[in-house]
N, C-alpha and C. Protein backbone atom coordinates (compact mmCIF):
# COMPACT_ATOMS: atom_id res chain seq x y z
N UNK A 1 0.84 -1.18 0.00
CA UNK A 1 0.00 0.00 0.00
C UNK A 1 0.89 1.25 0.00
N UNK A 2 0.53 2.17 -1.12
CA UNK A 2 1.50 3.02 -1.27
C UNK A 2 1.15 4.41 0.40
N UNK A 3 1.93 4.90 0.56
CA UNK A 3 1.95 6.12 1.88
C UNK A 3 1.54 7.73 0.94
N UNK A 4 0.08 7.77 1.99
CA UNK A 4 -0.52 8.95 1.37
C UNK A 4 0.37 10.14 1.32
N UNK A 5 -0.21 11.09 0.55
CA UNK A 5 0.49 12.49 0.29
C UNK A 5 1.13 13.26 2.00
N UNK A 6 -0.20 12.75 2.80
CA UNK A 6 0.14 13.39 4.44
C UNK A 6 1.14 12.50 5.17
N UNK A 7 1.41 11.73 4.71
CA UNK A 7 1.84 10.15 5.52
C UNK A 7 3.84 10.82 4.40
N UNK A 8 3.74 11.14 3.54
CA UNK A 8 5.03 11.10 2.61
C UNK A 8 5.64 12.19 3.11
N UNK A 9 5.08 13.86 2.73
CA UNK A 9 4.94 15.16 4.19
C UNK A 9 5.81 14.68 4.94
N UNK A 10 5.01 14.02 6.19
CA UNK A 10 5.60 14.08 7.46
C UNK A 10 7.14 13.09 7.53
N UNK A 11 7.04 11.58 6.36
CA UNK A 11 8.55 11.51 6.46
C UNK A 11 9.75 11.88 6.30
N UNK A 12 9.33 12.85 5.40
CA UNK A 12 9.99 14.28 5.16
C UNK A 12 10.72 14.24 6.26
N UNK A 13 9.65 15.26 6.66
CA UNK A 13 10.09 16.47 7.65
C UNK A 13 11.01 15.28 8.83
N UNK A 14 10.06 14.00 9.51
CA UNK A 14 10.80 13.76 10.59
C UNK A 14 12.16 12.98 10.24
N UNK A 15 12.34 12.43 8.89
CA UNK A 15 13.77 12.28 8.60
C UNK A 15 15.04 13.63 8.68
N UNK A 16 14.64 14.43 8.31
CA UNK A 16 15.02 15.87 8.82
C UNK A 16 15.33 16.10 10.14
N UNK A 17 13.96 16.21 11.25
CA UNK A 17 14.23 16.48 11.81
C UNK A 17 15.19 15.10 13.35
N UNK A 18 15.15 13.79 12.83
CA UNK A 18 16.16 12.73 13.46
C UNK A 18 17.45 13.78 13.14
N UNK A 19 18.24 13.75 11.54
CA UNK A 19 19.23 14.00 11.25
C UNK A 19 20.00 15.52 12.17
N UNK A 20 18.93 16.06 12.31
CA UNK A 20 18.90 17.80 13.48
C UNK A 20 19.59 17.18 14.80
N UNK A 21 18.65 16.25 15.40
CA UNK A 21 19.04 15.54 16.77
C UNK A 21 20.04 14.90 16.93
N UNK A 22 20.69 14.39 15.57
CA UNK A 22 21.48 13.36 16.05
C UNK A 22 23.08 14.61 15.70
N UNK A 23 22.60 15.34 14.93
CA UNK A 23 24.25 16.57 14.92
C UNK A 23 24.12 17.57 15.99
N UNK A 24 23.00 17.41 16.52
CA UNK A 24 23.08 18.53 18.04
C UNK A 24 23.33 17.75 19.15
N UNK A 25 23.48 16.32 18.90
CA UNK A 25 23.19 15.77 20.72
C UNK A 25 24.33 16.12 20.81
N UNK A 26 26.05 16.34 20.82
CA UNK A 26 27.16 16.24 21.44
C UNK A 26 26.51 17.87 22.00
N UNK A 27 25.97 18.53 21.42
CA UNK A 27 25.76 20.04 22.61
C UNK A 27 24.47 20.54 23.33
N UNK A 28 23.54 19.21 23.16
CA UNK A 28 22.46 19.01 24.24
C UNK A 28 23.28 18.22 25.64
N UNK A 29 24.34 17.02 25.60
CA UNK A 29 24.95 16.56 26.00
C UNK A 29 25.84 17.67 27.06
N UNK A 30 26.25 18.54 26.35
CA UNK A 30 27.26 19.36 27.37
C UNK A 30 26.37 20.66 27.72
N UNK A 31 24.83 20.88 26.94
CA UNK A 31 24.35 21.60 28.65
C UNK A 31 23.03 20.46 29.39
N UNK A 32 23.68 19.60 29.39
CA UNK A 32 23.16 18.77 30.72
C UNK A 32 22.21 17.86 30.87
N UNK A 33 21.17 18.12 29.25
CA UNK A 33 20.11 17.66 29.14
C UNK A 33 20.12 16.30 28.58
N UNK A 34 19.04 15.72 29.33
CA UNK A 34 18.25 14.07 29.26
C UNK A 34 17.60 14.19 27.72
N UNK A 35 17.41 13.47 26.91
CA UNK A 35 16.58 12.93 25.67
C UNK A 35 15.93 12.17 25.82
N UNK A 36 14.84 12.41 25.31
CA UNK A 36 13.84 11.44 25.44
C UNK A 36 12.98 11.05 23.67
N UNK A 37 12.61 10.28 23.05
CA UNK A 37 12.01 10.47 21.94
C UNK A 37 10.43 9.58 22.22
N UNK A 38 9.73 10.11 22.07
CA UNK A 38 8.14 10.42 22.71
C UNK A 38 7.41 9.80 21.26
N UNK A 39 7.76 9.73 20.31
CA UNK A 39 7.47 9.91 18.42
C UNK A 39 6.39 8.78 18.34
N UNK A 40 5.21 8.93 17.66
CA UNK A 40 4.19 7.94 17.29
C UNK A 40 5.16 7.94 15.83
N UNK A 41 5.52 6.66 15.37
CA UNK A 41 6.21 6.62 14.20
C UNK A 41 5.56 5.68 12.88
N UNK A 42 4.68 4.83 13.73
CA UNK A 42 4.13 3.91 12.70
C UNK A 42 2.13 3.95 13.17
N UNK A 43 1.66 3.75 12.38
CA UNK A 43 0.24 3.70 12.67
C UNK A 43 -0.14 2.03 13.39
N UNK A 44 -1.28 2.39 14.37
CA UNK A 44 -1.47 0.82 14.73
C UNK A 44 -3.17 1.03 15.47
N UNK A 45 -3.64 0.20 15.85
CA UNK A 45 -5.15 0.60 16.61
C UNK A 45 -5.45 1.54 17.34
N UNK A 46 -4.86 2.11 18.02
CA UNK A 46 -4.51 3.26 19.21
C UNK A 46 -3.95 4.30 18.39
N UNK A 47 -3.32 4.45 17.47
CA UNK A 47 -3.31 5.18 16.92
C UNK A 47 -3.13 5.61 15.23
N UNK A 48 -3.75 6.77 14.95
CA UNK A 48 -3.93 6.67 13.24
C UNK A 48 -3.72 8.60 13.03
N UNK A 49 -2.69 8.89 13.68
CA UNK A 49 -1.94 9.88 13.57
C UNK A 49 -0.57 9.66 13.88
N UNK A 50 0.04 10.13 13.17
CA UNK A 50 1.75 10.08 13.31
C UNK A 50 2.32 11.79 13.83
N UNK A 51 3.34 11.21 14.95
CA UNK A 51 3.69 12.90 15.64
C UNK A 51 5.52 11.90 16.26
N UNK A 52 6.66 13.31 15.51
CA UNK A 52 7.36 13.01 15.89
C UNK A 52 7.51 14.03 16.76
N UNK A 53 8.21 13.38 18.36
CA UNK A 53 8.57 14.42 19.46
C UNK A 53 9.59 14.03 20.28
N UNK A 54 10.17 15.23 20.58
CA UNK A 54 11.79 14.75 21.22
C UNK A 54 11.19 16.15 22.73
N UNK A 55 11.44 15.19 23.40
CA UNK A 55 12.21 15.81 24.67
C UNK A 55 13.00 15.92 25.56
N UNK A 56 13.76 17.08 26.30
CA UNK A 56 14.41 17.40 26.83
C UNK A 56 14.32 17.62 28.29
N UNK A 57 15.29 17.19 29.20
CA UNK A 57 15.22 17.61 30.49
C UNK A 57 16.43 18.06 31.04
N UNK A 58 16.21 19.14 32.58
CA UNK A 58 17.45 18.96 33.24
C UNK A 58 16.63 19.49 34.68
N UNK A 59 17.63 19.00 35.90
CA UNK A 59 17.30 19.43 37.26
C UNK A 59 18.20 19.77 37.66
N UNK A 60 17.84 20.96 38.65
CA UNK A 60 19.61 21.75 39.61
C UNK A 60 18.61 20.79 40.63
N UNK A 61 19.41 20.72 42.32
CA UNK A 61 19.08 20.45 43.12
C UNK A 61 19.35 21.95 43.83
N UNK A 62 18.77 22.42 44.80
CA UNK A 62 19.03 24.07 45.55
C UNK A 62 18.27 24.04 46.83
N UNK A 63 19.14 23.72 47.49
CA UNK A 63 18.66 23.59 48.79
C UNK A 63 17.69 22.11 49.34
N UNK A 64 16.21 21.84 49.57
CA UNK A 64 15.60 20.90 49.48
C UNK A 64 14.86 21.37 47.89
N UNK A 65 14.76 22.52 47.47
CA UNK A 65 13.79 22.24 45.80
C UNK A 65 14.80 21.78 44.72
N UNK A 66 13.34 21.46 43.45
CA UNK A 66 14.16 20.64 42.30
C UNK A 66 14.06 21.37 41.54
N UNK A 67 14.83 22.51 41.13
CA UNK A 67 14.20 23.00 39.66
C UNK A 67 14.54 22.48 38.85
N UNK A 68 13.43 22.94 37.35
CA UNK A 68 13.32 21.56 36.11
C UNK A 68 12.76 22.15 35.28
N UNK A 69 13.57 22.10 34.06
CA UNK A 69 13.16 22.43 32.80
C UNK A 69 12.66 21.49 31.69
N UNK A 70 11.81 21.03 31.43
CA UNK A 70 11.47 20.77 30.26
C UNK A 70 10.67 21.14 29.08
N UNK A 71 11.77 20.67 28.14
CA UNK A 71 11.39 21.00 26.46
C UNK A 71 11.06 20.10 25.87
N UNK A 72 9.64 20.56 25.23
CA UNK A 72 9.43 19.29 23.77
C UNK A 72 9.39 19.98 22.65
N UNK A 73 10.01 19.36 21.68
CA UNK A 73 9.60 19.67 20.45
C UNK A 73 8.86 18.60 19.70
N UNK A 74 7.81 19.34 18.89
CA UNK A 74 7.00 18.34 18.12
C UNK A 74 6.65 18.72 16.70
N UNK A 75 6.15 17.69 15.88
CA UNK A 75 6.06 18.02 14.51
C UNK A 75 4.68 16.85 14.18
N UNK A 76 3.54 16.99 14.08
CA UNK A 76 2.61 16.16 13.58
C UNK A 76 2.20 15.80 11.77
N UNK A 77 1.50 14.17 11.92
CA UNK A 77 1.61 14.27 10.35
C UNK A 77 0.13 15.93 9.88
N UNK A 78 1.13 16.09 8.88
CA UNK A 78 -0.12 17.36 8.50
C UNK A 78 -1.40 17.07 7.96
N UNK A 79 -2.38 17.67 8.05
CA UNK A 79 -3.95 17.62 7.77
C UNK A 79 -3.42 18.18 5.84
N UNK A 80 -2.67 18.72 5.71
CA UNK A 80 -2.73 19.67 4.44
C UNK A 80 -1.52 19.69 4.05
N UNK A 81 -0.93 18.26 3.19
CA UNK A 81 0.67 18.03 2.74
C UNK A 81 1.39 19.59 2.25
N UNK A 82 0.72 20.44 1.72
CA UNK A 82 1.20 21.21 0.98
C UNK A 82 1.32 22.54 2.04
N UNK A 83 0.66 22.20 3.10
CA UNK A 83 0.93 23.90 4.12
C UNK A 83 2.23 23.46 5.03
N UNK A 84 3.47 24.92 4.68
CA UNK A 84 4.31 24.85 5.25
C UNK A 84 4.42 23.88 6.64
N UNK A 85 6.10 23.11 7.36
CA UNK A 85 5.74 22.48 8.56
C UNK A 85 6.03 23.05 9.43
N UNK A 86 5.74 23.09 10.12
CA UNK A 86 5.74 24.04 11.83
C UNK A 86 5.96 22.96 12.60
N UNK A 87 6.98 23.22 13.62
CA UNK A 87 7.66 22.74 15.16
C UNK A 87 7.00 23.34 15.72
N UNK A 88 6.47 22.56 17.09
CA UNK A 88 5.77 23.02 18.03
C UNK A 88 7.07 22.95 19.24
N UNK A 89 6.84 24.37 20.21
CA UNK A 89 8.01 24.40 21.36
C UNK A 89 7.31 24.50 22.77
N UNK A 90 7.39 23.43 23.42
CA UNK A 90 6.34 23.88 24.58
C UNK A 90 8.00 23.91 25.81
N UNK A 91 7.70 24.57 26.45
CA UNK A 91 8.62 24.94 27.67
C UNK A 91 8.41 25.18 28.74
N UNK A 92 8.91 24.40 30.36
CA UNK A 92 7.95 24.32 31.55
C UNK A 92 9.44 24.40 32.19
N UNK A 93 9.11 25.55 33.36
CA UNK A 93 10.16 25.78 34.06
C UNK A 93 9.48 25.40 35.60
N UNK A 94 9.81 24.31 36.36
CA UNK A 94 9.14 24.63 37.64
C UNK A 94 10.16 24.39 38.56
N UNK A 95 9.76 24.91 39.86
CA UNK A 95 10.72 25.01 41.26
C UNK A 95 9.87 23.94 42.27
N UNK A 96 10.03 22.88 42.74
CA UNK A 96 9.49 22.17 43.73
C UNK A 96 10.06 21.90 44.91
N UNK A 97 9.18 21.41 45.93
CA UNK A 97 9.81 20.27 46.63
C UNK A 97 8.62 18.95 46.55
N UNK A 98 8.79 17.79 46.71
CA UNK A 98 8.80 16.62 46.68
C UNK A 98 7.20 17.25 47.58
N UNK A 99 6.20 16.58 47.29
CA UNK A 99 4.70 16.66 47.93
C UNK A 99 4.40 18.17 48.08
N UNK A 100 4.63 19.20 47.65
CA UNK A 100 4.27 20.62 47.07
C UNK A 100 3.91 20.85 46.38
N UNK A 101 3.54 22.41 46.70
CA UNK A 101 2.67 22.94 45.08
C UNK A 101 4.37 23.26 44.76
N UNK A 102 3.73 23.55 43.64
CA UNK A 102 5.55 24.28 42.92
C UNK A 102 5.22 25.99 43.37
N UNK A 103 6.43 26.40 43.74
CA UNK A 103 6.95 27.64 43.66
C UNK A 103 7.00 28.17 42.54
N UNK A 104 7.44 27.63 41.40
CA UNK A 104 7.51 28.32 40.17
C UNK A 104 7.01 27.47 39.16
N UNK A 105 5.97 27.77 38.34
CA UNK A 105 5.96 26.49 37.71
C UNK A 105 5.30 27.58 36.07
N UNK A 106 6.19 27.67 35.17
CA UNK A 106 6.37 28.58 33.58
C UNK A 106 6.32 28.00 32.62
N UNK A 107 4.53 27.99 32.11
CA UNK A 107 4.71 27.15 30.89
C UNK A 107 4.64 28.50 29.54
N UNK A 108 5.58 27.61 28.38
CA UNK A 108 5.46 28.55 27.67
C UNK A 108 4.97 27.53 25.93
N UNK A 109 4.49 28.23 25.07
CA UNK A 109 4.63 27.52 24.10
C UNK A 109 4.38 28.17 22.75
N UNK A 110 5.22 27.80 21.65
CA UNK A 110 5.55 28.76 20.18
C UNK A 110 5.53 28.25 19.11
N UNK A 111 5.48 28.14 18.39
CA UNK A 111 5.52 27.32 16.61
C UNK A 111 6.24 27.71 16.29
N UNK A 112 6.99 27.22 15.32
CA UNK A 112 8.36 27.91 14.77
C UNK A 112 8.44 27.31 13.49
N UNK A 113 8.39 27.67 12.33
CA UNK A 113 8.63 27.53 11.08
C UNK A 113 9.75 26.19 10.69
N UNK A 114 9.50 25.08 10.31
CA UNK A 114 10.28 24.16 10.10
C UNK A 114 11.66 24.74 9.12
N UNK A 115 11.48 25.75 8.00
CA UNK A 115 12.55 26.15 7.81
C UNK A 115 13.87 26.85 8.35
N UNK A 116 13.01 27.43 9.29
CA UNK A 116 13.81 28.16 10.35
C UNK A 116 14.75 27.19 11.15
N UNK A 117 13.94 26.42 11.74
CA UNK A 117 14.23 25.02 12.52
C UNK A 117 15.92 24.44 11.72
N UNK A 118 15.30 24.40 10.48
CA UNK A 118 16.37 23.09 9.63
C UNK A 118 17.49 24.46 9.36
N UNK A 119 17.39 25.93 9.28
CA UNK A 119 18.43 26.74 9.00
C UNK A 119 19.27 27.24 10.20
N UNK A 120 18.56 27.23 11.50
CA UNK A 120 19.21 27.44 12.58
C UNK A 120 19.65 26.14 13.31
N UNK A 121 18.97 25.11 13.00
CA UNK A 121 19.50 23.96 13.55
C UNK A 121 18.80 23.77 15.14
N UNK A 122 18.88 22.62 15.86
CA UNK A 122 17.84 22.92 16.90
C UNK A 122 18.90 22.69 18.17
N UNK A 123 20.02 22.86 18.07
CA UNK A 123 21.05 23.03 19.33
C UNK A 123 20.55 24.64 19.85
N UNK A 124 20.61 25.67 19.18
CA UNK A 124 20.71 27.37 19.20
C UNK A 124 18.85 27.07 19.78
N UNK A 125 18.19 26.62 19.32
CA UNK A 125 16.73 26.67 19.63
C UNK A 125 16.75 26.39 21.04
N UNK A 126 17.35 25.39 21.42
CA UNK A 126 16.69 24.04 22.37
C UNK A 126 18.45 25.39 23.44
N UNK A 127 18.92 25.57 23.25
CA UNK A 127 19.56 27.06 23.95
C UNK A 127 18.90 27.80 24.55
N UNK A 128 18.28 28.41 23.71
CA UNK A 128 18.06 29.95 23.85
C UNK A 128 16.72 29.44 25.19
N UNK A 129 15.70 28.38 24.90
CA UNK A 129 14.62 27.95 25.27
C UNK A 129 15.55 27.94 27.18
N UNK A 130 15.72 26.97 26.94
CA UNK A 130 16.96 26.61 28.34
C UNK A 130 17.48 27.97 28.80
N UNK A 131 17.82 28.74 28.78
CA UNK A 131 18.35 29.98 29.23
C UNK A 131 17.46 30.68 29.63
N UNK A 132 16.44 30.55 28.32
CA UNK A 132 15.04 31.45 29.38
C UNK A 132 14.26 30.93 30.23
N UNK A 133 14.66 29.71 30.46
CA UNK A 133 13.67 29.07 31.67
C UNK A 133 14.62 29.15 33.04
N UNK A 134 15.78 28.70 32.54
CA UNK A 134 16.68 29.21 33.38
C UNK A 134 17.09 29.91 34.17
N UNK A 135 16.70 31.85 33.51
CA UNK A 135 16.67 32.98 34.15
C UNK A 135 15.47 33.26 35.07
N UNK A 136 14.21 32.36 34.64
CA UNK A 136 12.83 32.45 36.01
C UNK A 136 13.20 31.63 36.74
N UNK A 137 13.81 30.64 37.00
CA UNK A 137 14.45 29.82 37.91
C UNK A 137 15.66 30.07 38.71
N UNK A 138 16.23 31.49 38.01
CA UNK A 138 17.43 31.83 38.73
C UNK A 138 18.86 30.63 39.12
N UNK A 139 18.69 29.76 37.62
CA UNK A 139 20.40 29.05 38.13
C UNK A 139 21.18 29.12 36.32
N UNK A 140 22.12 28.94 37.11
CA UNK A 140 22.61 28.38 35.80
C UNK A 140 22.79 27.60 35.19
N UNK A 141 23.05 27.63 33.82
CA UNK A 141 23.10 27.24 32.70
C UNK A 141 24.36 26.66 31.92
């Protein structure tokens, strides 16, 4: 069975966007962050949408709280092969302790132009994201 026009789209893009992940991990690696790949990649009963997603983590320890950043990026198969692809950036900065509310807890979230993505590369993205969650959390980076 040949792979529809939306189904061809998205291997596109997420062959793209593996090849992004795998030339940025040596500098996701040295600021600190966990990988995770989250990706519906093949269709099956449970599901009949395809979404590739990578996420990111890191924790300071500061005192008894945990602060914690996480990033996902995502890319779903498209409704409309032919409309540009857009990365989705969701970003959650929170401050805890263990059975608390959080002290800080910053969600943020942006689309970002897949061309942009594949011309800046997603080390400088998955950066800049980390730094600003960073600075409401007050540690470093």
């Amino acid at each position: 069975m040949d792979a529809s026009p939306a189904e061809q789209a998205f291997r596109k893009v997420e062959s793209e966007l593996d090849d992004l992940i795998v030339a940025a991990m040596p500098e996701f690696k040295a600021m600190g962050l966990a990988y995770a790949d989250h990706s519906t990649r093949t269709y099956h009963y449970k599901e009949s949408y395809l979404r590739w997603e990578a996420a990111f983590e890191r924790r300071w320890q500061r005192d008894l709280f945990t602060q914690q950043v996480q990033i996902t990026l995502s890319y779903g198969e498209p409704i409309d092969p032919g409309e540009p692809a857009v990365v989705c950036v969701l970003r959650r900065a929170e401050s805890y302790r263990p059975g608390q509310i959080s002290r800080v807890d910053s969600k943020y979230e942006e689309s970002v132009a897949f061309d942009a993505v594949r011309a800046d590369g997603l080390a400088g993205l998955i950066k800049s994201h980390l730094a600003a969650a960073a600075a409401l959390l007050d540690v470093t980076v």
